[in-house]
Protein backbone atom coordinates (compact mmCIF):
# COMPACT_ATOMS: atom_id res chain seq x y z
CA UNK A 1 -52.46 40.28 159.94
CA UNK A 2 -49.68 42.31 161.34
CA UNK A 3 -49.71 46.29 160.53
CA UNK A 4 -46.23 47.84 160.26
CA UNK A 5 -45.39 51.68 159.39
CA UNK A 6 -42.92 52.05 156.56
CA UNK A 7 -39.15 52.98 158.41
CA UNK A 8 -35.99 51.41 158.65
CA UNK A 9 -35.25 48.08 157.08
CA UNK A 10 -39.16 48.11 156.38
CA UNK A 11 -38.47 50.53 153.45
CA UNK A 12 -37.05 47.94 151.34
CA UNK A 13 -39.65 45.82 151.24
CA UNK A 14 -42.61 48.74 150.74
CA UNK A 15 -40.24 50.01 147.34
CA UNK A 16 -40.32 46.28 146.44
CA UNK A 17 -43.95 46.18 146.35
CA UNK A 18 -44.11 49.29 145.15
CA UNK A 19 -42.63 48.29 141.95
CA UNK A 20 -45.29 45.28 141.78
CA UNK A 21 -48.11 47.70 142.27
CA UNK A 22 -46.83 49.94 139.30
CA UNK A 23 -46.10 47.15 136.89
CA UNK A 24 -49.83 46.41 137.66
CA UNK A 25 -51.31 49.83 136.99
CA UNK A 26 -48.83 50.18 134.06
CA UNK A 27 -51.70 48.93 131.72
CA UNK A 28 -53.92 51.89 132.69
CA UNK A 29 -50.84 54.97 133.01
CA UNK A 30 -48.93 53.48 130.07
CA UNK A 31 -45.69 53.84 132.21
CA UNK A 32 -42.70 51.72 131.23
CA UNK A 33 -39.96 51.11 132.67
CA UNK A 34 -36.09 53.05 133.43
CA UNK A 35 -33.18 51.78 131.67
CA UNK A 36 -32.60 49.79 135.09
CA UNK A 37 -36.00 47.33 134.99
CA UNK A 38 -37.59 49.65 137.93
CA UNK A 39 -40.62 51.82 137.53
CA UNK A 40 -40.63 55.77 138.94
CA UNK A 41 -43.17 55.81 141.94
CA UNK A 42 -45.41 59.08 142.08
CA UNK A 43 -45.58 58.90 145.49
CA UNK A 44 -42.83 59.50 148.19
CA UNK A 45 -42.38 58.34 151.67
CA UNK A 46 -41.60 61.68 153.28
CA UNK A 47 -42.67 64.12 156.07
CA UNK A 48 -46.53 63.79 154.66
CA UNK A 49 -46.46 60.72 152.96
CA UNK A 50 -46.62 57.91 155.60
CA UNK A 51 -46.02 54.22 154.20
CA UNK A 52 -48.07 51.25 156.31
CA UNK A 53 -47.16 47.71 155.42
CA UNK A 54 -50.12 44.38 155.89
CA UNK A 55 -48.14 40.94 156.49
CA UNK A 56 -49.34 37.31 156.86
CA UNK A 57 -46.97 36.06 159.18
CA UNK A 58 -43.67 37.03 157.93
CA UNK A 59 -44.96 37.74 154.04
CA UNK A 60 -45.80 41.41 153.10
CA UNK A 61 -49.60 41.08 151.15
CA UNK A 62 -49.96 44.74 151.13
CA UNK A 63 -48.52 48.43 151.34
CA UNK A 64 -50.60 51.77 151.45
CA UNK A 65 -49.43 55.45 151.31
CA UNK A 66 -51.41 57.88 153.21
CA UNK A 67 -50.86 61.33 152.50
CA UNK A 68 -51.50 63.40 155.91
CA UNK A 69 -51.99 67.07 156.75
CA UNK A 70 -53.24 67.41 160.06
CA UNK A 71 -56.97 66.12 160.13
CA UNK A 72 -57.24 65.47 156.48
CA UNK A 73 -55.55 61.82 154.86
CA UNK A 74 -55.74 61.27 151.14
CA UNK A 75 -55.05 57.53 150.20
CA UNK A 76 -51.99 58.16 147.69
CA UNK A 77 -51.39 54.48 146.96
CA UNK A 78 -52.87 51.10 148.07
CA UNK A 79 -52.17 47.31 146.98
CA UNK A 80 -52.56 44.33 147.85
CA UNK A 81 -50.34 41.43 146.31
CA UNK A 82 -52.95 39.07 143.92
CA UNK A 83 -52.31 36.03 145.75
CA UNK A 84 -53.80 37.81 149.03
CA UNK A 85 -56.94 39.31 147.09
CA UNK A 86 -60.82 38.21 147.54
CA UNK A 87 -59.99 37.14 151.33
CA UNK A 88 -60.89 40.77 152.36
CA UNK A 89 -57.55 41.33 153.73
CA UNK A 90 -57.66 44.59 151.83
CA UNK A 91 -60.14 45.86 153.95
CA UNK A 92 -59.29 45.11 156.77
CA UNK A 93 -55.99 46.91 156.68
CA UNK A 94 -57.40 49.94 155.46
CA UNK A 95 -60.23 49.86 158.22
CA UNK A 96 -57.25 49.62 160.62
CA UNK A 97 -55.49 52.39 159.33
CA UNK A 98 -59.02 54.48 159.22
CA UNK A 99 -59.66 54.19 163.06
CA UNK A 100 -56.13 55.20 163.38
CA UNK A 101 -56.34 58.70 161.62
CA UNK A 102 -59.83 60.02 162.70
CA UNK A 103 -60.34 63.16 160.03
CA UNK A 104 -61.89 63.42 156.76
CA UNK A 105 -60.30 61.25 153.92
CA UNK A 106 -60.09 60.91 150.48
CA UNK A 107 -59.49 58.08 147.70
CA UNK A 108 -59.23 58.39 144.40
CA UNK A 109 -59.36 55.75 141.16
CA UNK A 110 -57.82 56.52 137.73
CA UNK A 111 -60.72 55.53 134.85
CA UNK A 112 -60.38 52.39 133.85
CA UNK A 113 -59.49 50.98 137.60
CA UNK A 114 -62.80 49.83 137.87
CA UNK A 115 -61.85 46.57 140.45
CA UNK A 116 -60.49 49.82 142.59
CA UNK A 117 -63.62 51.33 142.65
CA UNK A 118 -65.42 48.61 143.36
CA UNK A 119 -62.96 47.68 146.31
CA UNK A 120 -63.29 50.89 148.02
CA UNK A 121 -67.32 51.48 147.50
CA UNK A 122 -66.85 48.21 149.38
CA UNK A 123 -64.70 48.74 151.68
CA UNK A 124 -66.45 51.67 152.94
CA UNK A 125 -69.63 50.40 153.32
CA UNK A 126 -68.53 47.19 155.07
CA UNK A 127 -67.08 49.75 157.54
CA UNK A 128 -70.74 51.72 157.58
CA UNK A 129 -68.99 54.35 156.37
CA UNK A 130 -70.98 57.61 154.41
CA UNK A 131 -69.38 59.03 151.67
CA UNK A 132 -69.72 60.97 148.46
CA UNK A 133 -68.41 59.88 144.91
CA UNK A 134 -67.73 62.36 142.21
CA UNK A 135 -65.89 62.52 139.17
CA UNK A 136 -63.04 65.41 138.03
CA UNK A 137 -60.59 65.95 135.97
CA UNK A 138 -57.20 65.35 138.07
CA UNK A 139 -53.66 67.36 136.40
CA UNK A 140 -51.68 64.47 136.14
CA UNK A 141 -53.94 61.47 136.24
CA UNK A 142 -57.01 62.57 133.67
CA UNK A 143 -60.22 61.40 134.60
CA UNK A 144 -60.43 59.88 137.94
CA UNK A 145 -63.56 58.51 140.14
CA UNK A 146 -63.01 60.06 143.98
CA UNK A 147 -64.89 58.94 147.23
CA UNK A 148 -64.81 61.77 150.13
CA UNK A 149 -65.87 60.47 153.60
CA UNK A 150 -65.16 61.31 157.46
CA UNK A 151 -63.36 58.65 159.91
CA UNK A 152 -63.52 59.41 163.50
C-alpha cells in the first residue's frame, strides 16, 4: 500500500471517493443528492484539512481527512472502498498516518455507525494504543460516539 497526500491531480480522485463515502453514510445523515447526482462534502481540503489517499498498486482503496492544528489531529473523514474492507488495510493506513502526526487525536462516529466504531476500537488497540470513549451531543451531527487518545 502506497500513502499519497491529497494535491494536484490527486484531488480528483479523493472528491471521487468522497462522493462514494457519502452515498454510503447517506443512510445514517439522510443526505440526498444536488440537482447534479453529486453529494455536498462537510469536510474541505484546505489550510487545516489535509486529505491522505491508500492505493493498491495503481487503485485508490481509501481516502482520510485529518483536521490539524498544531499538535492536535481530529479524523474528519475516513473510508475505505468495500471491496478493500476485512483485509485490515484500513488500519494500516491510519496507523501510518498516526506515527506521522505525533499529538493527541480524536475520532468521532455518528450513532448508528456502529461497523465505525467497531473499526476504530480496533484499530487502536491493534496499534496498543490507550484511549477514552465518550458520548456527546455534536451541533451538526446529533449523537455521536468519540475516542480521544495520544500518538507520539
Amino acid at each position: 500500500m502506497e500513502i499519497h497526500q491529497v494535491v494536484g491531480d490527486l484531488v480528483k480522485t479523493y472528491m471521487n471517493l468522497a462522493q462514494a463515502y457519502e452515498a454510503e453514510f447517506s443512510l445514517l445523515t439522510g443526505k440526498l443528492p444536488g440537482k447534479d447526482g453529486k453529494y455536498s462534502l462537510d469536510t474541505p481540503l484546505d489550510e487545516v484539512h489535509i486529505g491522505y489517499l491508500a492505493f493498491e498498486g495503481d487503485t485508490p482503496i481509501a481516502f482520510a481527512n485529518i483536521y490539524q492544528s498544531e499538535n492536535t489531529y481530529e479524523i474528519c473523514e475516513f473510508y475505505v472502498v468495500p471491496a478493500a474492507r476485512k483485509r485490515k488495510l484500513g488500519s494500516k493506513f491510519i496507523a501510518s498516518i498516526w506515527k506521522s502526526h505525533p499529538g493527541s487525536w480524536e475520532v468521532k462516529q455518528i450513532q448508528g455507525a456502529d461497523y465505525a466504531v467497531n473499526f476504530w476500537r480496533s484499530a487502536l488497540t491493534s496499534e496498543g494504543i490507550l484511549y477514552s470513549e465518550s458520548e456527546y451531543d455534536d451541533t451538526y451531527w446529533g449523537k455521536v460516539n468519540r475516542q480521544v487518545f495520544d500518538v507520539g
